[in-house]
Protein backbone atom coordinates (compact mmCIF):
# COMPACT_ATOMS: atom_id res chain seq x y z
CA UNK A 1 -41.23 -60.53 -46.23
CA UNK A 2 -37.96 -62.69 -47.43
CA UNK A 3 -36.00 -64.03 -45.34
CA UNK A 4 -33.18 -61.97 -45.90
CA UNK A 5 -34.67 -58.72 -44.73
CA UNK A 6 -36.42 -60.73 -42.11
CA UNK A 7 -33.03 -61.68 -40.59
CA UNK A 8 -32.04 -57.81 -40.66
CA UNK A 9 -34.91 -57.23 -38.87
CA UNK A 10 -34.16 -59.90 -35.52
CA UNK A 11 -30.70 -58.32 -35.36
CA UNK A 12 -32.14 -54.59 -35.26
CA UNK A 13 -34.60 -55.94 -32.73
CA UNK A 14 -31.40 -57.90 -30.85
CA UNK A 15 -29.32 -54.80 -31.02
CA UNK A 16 -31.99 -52.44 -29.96
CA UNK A 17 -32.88 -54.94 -26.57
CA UNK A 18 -29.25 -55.18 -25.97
CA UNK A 19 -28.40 -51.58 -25.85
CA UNK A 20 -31.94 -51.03 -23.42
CA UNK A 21 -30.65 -53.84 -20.77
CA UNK A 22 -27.03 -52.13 -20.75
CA UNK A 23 -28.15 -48.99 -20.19
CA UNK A 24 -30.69 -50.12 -17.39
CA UNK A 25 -27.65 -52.09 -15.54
CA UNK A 26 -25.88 -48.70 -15.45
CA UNK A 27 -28.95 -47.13 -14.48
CA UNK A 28 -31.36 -45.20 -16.44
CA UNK A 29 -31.59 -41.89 -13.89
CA UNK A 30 -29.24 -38.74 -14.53
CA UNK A 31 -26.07 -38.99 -11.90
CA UNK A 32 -26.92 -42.89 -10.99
CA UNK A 33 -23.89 -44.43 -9.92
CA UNK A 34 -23.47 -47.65 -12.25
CA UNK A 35 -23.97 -50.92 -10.25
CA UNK A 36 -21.77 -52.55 -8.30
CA UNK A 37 -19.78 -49.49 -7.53
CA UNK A 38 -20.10 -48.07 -4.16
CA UNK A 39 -19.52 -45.11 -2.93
CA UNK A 40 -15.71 -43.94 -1.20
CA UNK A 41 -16.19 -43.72 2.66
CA UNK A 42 -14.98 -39.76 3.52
CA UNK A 43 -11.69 -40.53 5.91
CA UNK A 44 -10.08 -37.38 7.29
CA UNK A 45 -6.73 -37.64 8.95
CA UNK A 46 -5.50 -34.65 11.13
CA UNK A 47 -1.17 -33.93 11.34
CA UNK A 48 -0.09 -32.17 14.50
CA UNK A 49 1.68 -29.54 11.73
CA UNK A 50 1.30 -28.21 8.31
CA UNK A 51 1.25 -30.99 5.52
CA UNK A 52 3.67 -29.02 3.01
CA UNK A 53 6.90 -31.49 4.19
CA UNK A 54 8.91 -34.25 3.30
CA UNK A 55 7.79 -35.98 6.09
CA UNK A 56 4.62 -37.77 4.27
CA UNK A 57 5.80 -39.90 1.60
CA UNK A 58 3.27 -42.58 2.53
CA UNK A 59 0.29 -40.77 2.10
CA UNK A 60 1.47 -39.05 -1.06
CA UNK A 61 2.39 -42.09 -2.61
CA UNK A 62 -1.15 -43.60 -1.17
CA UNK A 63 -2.95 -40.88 -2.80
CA UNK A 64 -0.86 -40.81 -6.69
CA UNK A 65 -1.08 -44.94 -6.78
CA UNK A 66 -5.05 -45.58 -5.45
CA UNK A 67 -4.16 -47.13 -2.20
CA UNK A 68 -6.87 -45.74 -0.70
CA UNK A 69 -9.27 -45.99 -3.21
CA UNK A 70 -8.89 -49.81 -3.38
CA UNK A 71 -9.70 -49.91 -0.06
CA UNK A 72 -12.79 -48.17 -0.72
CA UNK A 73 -11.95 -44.79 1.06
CA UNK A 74 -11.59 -41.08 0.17
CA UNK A 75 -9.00 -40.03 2.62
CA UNK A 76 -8.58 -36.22 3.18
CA UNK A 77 -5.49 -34.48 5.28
CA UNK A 78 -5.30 -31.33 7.81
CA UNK A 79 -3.09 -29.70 9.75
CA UNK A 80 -3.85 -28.68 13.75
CA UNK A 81 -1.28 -26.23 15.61
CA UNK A 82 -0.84 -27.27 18.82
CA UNK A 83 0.51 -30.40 20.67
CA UNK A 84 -2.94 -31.79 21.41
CA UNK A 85 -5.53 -30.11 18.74
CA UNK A 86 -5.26 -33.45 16.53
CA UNK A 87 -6.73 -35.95 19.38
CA UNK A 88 -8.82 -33.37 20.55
CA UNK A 89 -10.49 -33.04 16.94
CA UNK A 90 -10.64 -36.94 16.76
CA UNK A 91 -11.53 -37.75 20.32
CA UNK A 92 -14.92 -34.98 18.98
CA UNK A 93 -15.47 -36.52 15.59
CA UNK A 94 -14.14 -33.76 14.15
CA UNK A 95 -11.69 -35.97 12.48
CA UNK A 96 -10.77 -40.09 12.01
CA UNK A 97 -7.31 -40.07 12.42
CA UNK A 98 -4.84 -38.48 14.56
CA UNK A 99 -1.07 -38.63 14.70
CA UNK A 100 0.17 -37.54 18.22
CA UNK A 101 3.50 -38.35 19.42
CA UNK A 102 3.60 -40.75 22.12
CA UNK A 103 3.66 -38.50 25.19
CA UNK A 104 0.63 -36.91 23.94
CA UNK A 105 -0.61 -39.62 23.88
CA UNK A 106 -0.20 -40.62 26.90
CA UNK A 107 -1.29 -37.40 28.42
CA UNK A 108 -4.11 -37.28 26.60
CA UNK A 109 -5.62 -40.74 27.62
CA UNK A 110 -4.16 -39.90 31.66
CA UNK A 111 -6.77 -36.79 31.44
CA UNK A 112 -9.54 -38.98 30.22
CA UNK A 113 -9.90 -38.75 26.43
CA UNK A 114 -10.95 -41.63 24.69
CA UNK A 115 -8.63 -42.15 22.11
CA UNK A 116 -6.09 -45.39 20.98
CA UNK A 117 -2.99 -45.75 19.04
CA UNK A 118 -3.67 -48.88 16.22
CA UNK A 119 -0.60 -48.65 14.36
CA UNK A 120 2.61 -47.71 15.20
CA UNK A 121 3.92 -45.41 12.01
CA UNK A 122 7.58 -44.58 13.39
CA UNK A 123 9.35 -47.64 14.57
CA UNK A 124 12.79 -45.89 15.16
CA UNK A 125 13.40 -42.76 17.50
CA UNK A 126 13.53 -39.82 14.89
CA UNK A 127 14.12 -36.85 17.41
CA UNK A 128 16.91 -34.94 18.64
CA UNK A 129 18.34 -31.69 18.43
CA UNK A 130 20.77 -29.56 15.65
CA UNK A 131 23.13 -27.27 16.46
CA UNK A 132 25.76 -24.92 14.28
CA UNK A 133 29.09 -26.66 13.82
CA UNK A 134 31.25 -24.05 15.39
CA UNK A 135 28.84 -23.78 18.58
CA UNK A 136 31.01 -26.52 20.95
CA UNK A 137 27.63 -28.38 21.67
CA UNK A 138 29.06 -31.83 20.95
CA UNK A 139 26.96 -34.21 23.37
CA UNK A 140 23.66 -34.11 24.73
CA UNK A 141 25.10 -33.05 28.30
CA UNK A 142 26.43 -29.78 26.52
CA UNK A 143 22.97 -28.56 26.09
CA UNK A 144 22.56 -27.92 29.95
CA UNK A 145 21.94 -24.09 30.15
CA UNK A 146 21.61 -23.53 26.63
CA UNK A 147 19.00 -22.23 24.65
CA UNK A 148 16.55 -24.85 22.70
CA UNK A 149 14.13 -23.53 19.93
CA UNK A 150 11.00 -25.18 19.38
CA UNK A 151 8.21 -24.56 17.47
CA UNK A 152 6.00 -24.62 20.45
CA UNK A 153 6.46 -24.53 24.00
CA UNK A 154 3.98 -27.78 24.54
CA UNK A 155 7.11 -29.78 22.54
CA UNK A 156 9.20 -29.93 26.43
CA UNK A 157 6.40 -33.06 26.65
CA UNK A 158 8.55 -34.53 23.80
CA UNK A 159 11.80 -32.87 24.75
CA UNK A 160 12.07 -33.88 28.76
CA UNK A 161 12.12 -37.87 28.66
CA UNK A 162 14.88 -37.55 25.74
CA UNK A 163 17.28 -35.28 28.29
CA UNK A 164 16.18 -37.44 31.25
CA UNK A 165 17.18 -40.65 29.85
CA UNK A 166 20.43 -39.52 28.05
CA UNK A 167 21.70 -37.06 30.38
CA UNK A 168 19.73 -36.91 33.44
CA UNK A 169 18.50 -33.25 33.16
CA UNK A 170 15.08 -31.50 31.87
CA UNK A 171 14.29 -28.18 30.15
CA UNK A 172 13.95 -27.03 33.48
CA UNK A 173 17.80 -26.60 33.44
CA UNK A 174 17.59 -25.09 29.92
CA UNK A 175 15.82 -21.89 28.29
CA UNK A 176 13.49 -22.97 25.73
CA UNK A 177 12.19 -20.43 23.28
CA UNK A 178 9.15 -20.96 21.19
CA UNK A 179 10.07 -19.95 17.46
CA UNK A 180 7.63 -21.39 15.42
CA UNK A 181 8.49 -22.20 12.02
CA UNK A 182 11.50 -20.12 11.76
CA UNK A 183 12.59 -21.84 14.87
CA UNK A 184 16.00 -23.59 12.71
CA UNK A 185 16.50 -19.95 11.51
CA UNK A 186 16.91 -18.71 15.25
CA UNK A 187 19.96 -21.43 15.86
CA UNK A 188 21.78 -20.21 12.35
CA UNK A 189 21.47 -16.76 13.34
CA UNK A 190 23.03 -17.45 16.64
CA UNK A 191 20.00 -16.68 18.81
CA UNK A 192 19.48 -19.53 19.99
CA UNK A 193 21.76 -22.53 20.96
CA UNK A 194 20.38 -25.77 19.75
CA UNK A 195 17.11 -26.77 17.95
CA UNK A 196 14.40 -29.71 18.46
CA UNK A 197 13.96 -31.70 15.55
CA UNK A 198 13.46 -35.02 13.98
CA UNK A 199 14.56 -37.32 10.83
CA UNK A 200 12.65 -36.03 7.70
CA UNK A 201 13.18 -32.67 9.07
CA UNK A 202 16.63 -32.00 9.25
CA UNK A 203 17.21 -33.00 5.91
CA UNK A 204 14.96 -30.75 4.33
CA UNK A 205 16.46 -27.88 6.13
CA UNK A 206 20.25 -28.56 4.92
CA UNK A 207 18.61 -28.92 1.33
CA UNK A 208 17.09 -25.40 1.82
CA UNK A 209 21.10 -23.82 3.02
CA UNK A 210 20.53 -24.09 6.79
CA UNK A 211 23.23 -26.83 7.70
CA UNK A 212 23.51 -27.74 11.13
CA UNK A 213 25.33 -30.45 12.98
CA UNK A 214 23.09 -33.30 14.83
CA UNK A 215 22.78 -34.95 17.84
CA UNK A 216 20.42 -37.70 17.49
CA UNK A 217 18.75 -39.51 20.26
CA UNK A 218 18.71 -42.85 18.77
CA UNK A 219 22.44 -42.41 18.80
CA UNK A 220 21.83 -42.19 22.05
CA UNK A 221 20.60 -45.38 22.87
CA UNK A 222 17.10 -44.19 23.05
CA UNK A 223 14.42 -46.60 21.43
CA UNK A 224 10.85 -44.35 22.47
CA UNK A 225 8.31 -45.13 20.50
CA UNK A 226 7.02 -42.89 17.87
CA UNK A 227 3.51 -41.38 16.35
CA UNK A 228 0.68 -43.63 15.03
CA UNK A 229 -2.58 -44.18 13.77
CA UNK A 230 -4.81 -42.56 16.97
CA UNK A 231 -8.60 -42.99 16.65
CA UNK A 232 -11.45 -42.31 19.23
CA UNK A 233 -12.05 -45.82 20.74
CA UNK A 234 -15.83 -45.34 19.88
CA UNK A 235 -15.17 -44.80 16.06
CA UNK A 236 -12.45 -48.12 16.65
CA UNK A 237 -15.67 -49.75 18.21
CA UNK A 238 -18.35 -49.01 15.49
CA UNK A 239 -16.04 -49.37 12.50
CA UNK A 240 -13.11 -51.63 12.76
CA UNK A 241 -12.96 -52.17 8.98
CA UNK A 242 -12.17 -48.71 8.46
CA UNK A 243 -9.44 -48.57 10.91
CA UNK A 244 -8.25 -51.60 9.10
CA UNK A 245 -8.46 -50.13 5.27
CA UNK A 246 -6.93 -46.61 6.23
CA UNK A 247 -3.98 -48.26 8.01
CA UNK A 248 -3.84 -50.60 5.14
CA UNK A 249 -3.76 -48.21 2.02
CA UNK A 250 -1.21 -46.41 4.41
CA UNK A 251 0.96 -49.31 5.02
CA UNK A 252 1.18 -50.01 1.25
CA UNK A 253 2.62 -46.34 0.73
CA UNK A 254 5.18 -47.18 2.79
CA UNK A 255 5.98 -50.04 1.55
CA UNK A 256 6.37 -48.54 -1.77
CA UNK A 257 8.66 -46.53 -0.64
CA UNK A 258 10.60 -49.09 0.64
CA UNK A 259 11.09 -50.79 -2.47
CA UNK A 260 11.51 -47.08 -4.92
CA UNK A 261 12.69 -44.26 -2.71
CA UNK A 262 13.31 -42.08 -5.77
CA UNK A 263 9.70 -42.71 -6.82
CA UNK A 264 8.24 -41.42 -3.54
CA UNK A 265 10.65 -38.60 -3.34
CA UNK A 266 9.19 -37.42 -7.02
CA UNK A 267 5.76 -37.98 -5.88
CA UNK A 268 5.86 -36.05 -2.79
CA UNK A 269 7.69 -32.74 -4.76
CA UNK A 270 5.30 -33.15 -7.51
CA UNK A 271 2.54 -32.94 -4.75
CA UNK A 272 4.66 -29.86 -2.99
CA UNK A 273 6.42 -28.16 -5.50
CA UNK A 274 6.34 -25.00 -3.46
CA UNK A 275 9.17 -26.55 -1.19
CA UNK A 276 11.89 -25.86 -3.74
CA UNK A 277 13.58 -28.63 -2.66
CA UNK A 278 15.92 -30.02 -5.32
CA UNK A 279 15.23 -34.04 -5.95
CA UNK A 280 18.97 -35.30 -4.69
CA UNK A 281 18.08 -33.86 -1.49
CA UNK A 282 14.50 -34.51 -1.10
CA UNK A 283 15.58 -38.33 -1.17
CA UNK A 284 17.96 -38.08 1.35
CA UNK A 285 15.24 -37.25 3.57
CA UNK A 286 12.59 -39.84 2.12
CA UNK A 287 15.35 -42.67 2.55
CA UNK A 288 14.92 -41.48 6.03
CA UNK A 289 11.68 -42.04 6.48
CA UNK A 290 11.95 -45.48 4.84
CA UNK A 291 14.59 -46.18 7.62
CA UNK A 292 12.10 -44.56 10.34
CA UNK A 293 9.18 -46.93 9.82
CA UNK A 294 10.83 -49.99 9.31
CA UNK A 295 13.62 -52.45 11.29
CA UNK A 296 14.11 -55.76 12.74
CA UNK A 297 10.65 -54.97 14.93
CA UNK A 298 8.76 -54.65 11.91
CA UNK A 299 10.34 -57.49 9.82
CA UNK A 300 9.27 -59.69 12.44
CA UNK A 301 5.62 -58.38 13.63
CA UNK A 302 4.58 -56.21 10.03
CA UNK A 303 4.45 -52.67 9.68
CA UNK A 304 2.40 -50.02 12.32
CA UNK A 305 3.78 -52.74 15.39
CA UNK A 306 3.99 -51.72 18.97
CA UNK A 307 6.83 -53.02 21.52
CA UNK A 308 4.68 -52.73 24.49
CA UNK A 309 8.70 -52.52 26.30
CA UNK A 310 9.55 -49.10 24.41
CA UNK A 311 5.96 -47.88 25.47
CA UNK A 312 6.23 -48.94 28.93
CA UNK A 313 9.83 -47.38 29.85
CA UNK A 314 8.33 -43.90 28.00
CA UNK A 315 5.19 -44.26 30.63
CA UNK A 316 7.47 -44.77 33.81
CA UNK A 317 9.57 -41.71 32.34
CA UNK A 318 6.63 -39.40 32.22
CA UNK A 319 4.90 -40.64 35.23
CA UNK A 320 7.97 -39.79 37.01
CA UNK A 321 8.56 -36.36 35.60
CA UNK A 322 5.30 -35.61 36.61
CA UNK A 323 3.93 -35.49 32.99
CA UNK A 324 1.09 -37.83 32.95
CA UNK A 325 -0.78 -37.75 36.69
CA UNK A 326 -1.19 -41.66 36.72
CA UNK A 327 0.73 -44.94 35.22
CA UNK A 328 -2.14 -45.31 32.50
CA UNK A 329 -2.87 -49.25 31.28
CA UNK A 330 -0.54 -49.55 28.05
CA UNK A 331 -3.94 -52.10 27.05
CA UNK A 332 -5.51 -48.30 27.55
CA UNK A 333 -3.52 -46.71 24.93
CA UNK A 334 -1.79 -48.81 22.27
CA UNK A 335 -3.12 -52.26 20.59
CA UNK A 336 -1.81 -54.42 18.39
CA UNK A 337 -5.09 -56.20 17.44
CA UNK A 338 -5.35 -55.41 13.53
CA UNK A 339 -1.69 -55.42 12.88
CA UNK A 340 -2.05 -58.90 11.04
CA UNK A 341 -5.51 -57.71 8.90
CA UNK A 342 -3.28 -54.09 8.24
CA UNK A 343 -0.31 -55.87 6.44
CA UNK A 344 -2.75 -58.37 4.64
CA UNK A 345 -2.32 -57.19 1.38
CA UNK A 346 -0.30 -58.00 -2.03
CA UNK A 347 3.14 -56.89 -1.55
CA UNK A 348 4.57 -58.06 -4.60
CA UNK A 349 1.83 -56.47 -5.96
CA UNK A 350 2.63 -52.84 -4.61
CA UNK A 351 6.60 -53.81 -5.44
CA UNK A 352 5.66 -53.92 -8.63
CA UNK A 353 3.88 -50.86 -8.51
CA UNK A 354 7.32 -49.32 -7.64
CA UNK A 355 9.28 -51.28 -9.91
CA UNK A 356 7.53 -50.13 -12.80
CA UNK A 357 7.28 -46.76 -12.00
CA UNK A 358 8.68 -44.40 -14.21
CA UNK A 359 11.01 -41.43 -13.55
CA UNK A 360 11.28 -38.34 -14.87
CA UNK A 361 14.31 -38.31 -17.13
CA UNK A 362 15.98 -36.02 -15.62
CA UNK A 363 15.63 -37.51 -12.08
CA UNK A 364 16.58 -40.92 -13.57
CA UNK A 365 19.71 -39.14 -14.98
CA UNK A 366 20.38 -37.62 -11.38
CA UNK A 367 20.62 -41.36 -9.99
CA UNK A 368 22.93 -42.15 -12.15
CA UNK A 369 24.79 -39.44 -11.29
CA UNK A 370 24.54 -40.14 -7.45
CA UNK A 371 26.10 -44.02 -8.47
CA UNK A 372 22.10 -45.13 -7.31
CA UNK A 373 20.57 -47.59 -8.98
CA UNK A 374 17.31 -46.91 -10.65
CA UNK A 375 15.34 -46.78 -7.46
CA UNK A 376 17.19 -44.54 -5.48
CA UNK A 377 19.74 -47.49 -3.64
């Protein structure tokens, strides 16, 4: 044999061996996951209301950029009906995450369910109530005999401490009518007086034709705290990291849309396109939400903090209404342990994420339009 076709041969041999040790590092079996990749941890996370809003920019945006994934999780959403079905389904392992409001919260944890807020999603008040231009409602007090709409008749829980602080009256000196989702519908028709709602919300509804004048409680004075990430405290006990990673991928969505409103506003109608919701208007209410989950508190502490204060006045509130049977521990119900570990990621790297995201044209040509610059500011 000359050496020439000898040296042919060693590389044939060479190739042959490399190919055999590549393929066994991926793994020789049919469906074998190649090495080093593990599998996504199943996360589901439970709304207290249908998903199909412009209320969730975070998660959309956590989904459409990987957020999740990079923190190793496959995170699934649901909706419950129902003021308490979400913690109920967590506090059971039905589900990871739940997103109660506050006074559920509390109520839930007074009657004994195991359950703890870890991060602190809405750090301004977002409720209040809209009413029809021409009805004379023009301050809270006006609402005293009047008929509210709600979408369920557990939402007085949310409703009560909001008239008690502001004006010193209840729903027990109004008639409240449960309307369900056409419950905005009821007010524009004139049925009904006034209307419980909340930032996010509102918006969406004068984007869709119904246009109502509203009184916000923040306007108010009123500094309540707002929903968060609820988990049982056993699944908090047995897996921290995960409470950690889900809050985390969450916390960059947000952030995102801090930096590139316009880009979470196309993501979320790209998710829903069934809301019809034209993109000018759809950012009016995800510039809401930016403003919802972020502030002076947050700037200071990181994203998903609790003000044990804000927490503490809602208790007394509720205790003295009646609502909750007992002055529950905050320590019980809200903790502020893995805020630090939560907002330990790359931020520039998730700004530029959102910096280089790019529009559709036409939606880049709308911010022009609007005198925004090329994020929606």
């Amino acid at each position: 044999m000359n050496k020439k076709r000898l040296t042919r041969l060693l590389l044939i041999v060479f190739a042959v061996l490399l190919v055999s040790s590549l393929s066994f590092a991926a793994g020789s079996k049919e469906g074998e996951k190649p090495a080093g990749k593990e599998e996504l941890i199943k996360m589901t996370v439970i709304f207290p209301r249908s998903l199909e809003v412009l209320d969730d920019y975070y998660i959309n945006v956590a989904w459409a950029m990987g957020y999740f994934e990079q923190e190793g999780l496959d995170v699934h959403a649901e909706g419950a009906l129902g003021t308490t079905d979400a913690s109920k389904l967590v506090a059971e392992g039905q589900g990871e995450v739940a997103l109660p409001a506050p006074p559920v919260l509390f109520t839930a944890v007074a009657n004994g369910l195991p359950i703890m807020d870890v991060f602190q999603q809405d750090e301004n008040y977002i409720f209040g109530f809209g009413v029809r231009s021409d009805s004379g409602i023009n301050h809270l007090s006006d609402l005293k005999g009047k008929i509210i709409s709600v979408g369920d008749v557990g939402w007085t829980v949310l409703i009560d401490p909001l008239l008690e602080l502001t004006v010193g009256f209840t729903t027990k000196d109004c008639e409240v009518v449960s309307a369900g989702p056409g419950r905005a519908q009821l007010v524009a028709a004139g049925k009904a007086d006034a209307v419980f709602t909340w930032e996010k919300e509102y918006q969406l509804w004068d984007a869709q034709g119904i246009h109502l004048k509203i009184l916000r409680g923040y306007d108010y004075g009123v500094r309540f705290p707002g929903n968060g990430h609820v988990f049982a405290t056993k699944y908090i006990k047995e897996h921290p990291d995960r409470v950690v990673k889900f809050s985390r991928g969450w916390a960059k969505g947000i952030y995102f849309g801090v930096i590139n409103p316009a880009a979470a506003t196309e993501i979320t109608l790209e998710k829903y396109p069934m809301l019809g919701v034209a993109f000018e208007d759809a950012l009016k209410a995800i510039k809401a939400g930016v403003w919802v989950m972020t502030g002076e508190i947050t700037d200071k502490h990181g994203l998903g903090y609790h003000e044990f204060s804000y927490w503490e006045e809602l208790r007394d509130i509720l205790y003295e209404q009646g609502t909750i049977p007992r002055k529950v521990a905050l320590e019980d119900c809200i903790t502020n342990e893995f805020i630090d570990e939560i907002n330990n990621f790359d931020r520039e790297e998730v700004k530029q994420d959102a910096m280089n995201y790019k529009l559709k044209p036409e939606n880049s040509q709308k911010l022009k339009e609007l005198g925004l610059n090329e994020y929606g500011w």
